[in-house]
PDB file of N, CA and C in Angstrom:
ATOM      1  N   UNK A   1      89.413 126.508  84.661  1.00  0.00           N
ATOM      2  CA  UNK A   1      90.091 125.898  83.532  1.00  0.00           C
ATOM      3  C   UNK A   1      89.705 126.688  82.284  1.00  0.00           C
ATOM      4  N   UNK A   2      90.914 127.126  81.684  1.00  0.00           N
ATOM      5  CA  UNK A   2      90.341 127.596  80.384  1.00  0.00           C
ATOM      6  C   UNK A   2      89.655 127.081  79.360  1.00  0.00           C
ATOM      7  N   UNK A   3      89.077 127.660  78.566  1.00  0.00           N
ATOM      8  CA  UNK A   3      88.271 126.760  76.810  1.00  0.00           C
ATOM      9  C   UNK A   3      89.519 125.784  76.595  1.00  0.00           C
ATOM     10  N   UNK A   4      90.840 126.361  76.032  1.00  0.00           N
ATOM     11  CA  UNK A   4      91.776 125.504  75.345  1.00  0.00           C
ATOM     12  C   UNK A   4      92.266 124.541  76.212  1.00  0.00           C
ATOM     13  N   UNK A   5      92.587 124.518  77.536  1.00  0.00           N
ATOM     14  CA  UNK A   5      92.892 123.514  77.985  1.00  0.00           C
ATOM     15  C   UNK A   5      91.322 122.272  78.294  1.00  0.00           C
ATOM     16  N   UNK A   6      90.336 122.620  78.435  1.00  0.00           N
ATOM     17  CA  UNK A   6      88.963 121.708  78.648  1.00  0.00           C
ATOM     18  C   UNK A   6      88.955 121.041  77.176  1.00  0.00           C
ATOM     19  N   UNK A   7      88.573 121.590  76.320  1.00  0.00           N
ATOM     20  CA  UNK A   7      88.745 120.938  74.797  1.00  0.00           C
ATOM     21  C   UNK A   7      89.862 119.882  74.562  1.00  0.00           C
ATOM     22  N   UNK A   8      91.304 120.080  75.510  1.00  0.00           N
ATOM     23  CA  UNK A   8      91.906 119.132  75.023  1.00  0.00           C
ATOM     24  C   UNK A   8      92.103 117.974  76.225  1.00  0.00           C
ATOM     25  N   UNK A   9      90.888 118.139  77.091  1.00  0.00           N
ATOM     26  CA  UNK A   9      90.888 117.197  78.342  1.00  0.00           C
ATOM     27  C   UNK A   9      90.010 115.931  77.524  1.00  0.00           C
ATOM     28  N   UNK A  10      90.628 114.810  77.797  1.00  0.00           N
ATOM     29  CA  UNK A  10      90.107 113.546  77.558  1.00  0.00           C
ATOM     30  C   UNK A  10      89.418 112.754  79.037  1.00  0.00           C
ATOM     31  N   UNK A  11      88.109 112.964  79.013  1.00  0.00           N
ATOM     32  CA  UNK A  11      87.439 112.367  79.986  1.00  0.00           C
ATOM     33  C   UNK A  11      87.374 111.402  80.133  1.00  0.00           C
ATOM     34  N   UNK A  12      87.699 110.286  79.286  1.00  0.00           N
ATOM     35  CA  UNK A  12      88.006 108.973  79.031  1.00  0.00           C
ATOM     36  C   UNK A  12      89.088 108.474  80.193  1.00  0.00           C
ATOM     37  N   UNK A  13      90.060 109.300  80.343  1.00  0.00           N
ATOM     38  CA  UNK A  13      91.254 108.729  81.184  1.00  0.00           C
ATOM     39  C   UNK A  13      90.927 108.542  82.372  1.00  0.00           C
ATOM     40  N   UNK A  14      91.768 107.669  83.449  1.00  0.00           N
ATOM     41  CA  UNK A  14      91.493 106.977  84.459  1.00  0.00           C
ATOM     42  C   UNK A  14      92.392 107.134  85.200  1.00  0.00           C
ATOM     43  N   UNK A  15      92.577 107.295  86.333  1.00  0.00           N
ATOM     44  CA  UNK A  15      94.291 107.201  86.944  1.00  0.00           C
ATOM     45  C   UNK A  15      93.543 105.934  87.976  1.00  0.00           C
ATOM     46  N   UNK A  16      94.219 104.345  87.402  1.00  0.00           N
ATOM     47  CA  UNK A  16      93.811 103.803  88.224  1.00  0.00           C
ATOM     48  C   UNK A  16      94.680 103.591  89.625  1.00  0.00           C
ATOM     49  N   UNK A  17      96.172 103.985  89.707  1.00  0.00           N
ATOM     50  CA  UNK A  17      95.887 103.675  91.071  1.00  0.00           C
ATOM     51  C   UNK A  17      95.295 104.448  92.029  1.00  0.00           C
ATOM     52  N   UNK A  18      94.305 105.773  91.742  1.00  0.00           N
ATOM     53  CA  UNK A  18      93.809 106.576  92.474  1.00  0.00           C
ATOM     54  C   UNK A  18      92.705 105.741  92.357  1.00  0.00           C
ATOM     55  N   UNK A  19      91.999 104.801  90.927  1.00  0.00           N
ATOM     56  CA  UNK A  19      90.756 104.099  91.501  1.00  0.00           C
ATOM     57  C   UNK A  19      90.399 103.233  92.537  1.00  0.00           C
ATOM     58  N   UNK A  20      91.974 102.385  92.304  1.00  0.00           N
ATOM     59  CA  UNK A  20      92.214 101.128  93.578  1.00  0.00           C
ATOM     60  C   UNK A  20      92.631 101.710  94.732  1.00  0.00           C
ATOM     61  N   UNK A  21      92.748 103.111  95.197  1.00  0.00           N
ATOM     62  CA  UNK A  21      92.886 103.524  96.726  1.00  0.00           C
ATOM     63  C   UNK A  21      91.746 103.974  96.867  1.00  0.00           C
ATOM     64  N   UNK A  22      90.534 104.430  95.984  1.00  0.00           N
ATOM     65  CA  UNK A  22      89.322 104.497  96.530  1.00  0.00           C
ATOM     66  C   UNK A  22      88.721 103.623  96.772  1.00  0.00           C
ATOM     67  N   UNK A  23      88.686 102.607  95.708  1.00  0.00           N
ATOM     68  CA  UNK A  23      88.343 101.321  96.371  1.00  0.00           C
ATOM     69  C   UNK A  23      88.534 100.610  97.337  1.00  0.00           C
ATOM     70  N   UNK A  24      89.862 100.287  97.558  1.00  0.00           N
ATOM     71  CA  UNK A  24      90.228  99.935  99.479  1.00  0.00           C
ATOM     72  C   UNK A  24      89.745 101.356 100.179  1.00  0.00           C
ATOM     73  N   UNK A  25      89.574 102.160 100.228  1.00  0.00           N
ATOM     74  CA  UNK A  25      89.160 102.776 100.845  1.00  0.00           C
ATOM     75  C   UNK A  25      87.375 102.473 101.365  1.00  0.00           C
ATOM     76  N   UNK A  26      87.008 102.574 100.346  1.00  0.00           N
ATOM     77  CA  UNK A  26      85.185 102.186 100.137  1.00  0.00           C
ATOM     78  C   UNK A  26      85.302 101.096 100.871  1.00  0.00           C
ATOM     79  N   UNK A  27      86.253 100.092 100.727  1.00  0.00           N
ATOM     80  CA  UNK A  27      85.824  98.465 101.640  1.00  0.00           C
ATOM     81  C   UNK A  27      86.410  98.519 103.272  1.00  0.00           C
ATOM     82  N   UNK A  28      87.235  99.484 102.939  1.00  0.00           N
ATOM     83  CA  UNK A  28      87.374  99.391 104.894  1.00  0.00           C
ATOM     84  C   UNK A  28      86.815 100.395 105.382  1.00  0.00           C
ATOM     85  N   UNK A  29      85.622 101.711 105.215  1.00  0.00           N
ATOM     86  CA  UNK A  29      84.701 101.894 105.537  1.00  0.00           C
ATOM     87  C   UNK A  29      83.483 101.388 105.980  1.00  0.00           C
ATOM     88  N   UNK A  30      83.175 100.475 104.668  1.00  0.00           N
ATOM     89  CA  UNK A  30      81.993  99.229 104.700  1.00  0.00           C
ATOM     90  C   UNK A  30      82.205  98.556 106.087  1.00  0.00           C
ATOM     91  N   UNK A  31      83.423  97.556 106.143  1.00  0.00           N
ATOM     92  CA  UNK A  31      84.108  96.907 107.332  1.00  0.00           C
ATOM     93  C   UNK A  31      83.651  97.555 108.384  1.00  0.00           C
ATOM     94  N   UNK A  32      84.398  98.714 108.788  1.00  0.00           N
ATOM     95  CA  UNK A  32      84.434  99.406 109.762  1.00  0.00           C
ATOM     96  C   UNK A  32      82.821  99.572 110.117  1.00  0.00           C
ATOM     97  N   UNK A  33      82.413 100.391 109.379  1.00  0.00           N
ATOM     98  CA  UNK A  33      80.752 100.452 109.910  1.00  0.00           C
ATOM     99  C   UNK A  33      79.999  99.472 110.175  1.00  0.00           C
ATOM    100  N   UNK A  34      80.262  98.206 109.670  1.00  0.00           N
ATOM    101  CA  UNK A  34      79.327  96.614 109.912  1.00  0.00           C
ATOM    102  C   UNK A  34      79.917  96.233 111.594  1.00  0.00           C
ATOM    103  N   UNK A  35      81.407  96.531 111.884  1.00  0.00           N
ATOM    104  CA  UNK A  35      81.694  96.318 112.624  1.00  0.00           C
ATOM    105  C   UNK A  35      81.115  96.687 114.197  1.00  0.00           C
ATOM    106  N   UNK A  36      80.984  96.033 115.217  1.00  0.00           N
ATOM    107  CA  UNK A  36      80.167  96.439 116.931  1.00  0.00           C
ATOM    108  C   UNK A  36      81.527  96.971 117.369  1.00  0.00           C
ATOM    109  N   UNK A  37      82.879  96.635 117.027  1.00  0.00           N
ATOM    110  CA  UNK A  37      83.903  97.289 117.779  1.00  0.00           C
ATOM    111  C   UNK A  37      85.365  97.284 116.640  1.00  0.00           C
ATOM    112  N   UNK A  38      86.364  98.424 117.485  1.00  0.00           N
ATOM    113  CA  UNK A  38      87.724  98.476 116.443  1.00  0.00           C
ATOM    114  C   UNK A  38      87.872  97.410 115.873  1.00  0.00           C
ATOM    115  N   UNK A  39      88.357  97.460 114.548  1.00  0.00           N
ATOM    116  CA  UNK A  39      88.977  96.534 114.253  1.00  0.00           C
ATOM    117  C   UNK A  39      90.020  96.066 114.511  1.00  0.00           C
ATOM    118  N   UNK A  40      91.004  94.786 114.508  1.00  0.00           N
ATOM    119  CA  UNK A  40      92.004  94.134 114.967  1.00  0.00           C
ATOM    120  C   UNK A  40      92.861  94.609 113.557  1.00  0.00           C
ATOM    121  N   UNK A  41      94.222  94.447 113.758  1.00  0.00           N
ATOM    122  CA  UNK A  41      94.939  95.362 112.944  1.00  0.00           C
ATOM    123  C   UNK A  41      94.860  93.909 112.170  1.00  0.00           C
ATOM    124  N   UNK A  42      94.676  92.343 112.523  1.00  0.00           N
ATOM    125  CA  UNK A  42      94.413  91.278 111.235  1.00  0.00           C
ATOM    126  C   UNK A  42      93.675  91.498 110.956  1.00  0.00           C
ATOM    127  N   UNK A  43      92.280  91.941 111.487  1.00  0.00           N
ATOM    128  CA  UNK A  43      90.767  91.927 110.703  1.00  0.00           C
ATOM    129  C   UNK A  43      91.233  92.930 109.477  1.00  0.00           C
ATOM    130  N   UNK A  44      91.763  93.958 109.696  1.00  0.00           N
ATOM    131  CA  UNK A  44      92.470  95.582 108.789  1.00  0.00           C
ATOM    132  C   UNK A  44      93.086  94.614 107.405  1.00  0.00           C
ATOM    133  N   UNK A  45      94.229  94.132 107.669  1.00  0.00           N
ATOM    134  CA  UNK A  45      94.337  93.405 106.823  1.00  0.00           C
ATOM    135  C   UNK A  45      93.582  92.526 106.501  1.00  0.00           C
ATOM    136  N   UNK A  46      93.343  91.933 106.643  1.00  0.00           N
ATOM    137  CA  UNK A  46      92.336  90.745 105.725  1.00  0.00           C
ATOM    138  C   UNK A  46      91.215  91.837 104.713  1.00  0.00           C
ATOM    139  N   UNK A  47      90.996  92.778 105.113  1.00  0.00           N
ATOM    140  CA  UNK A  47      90.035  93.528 104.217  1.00  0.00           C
ATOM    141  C   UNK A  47      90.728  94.233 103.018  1.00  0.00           C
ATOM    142  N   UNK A  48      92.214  94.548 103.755  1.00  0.00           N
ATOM    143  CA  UNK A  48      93.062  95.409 102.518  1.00  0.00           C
ATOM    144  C   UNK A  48      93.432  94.146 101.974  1.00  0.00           C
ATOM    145  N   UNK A  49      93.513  93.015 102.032  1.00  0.00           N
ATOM    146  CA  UNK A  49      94.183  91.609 100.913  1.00  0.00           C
ATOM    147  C   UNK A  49      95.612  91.715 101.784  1.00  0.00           C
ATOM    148  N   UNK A  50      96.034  92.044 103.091  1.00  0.00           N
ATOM    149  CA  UNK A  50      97.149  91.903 103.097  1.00  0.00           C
ATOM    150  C   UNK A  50      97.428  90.254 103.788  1.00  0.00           C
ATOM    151  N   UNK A  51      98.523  89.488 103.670  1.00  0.00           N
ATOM    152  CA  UNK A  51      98.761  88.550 105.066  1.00  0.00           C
ATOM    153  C   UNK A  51     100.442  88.578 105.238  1.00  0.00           C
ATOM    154  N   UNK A  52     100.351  87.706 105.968  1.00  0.00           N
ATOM    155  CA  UNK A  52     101.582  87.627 106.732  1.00  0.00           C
ATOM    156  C   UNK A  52     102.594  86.498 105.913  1.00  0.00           C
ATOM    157  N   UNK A  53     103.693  86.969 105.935  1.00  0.00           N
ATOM    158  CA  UNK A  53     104.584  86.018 104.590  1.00  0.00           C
ATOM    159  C   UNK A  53     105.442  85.090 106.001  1.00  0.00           C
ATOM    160  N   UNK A  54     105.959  83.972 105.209  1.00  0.00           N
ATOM    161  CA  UNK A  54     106.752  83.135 106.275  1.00  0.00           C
ATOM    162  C   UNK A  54     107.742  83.864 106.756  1.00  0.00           C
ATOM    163  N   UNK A  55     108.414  84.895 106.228  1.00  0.00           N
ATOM    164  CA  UNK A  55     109.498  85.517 106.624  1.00  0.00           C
ATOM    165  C   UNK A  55     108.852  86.413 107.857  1.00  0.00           C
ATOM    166  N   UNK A  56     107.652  86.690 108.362  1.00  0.00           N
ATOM    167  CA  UNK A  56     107.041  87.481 109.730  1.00  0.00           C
ATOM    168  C   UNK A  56     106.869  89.079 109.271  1.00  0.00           C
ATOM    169  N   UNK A  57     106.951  88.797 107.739  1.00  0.00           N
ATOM    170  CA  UNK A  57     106.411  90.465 107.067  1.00  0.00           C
ATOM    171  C   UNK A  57     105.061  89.865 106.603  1.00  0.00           C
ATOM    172  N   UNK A  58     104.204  91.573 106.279  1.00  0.00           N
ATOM    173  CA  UNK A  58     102.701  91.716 105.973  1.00  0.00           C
ATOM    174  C   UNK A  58     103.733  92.449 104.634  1.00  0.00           C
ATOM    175  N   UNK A  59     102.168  91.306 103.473  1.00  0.00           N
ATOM    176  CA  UNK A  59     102.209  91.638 101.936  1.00  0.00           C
ATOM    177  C   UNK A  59     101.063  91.598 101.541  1.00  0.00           C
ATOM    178  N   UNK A  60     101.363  91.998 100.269  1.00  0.00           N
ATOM    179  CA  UNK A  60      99.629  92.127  99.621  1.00  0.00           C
ATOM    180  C   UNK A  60      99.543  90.449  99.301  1.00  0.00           C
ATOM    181  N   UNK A  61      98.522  89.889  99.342  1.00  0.00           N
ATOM    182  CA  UNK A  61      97.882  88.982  99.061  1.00  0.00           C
ATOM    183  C   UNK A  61      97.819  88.790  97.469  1.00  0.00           C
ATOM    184  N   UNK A  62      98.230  88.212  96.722  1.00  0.00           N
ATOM    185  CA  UNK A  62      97.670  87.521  95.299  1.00  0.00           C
ATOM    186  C   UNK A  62      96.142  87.667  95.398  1.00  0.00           C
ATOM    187  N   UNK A  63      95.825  88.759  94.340  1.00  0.00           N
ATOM    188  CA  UNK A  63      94.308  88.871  94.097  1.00  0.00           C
ATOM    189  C   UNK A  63      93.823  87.626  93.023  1.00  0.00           C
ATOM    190  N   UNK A  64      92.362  87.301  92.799  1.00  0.00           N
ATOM    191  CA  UNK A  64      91.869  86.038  92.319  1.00  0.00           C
ATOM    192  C   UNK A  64      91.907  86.468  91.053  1.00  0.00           C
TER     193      UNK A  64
END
């Protein structure tokens, strides 16, 4: 990276949805390793916040 482009980099910035895919990422690692065997593709979801809608589709869950 050059001088002029670093000087006008703001380290401050965030790209959060790259934070919130590391984060589900970090928690279904955790999961996975606590786990004695595969996980069940519900156990998978329940860790990503997903469930099952009345219509027989998987959605994200309403976070708290």
């Amino acid at each position: 990276m050059d001088a002029v482009r670093q000087q006008n980099l703001d380290l401050r910035v965030h790209d959060r949805v790259a934070l919130d895919e590391i984060e589900l990422y970090a928690e279904m690692l955790s999961a996975v390793a606590s786990a004695e065997r595969p996980l069940t593709i519900a156990e998978i979801d329940m860790v990503l916040g997903v469930r099952q809608s009345e219509a027989g589709r998987r959605e994200l869950a309403p976070q708290d």
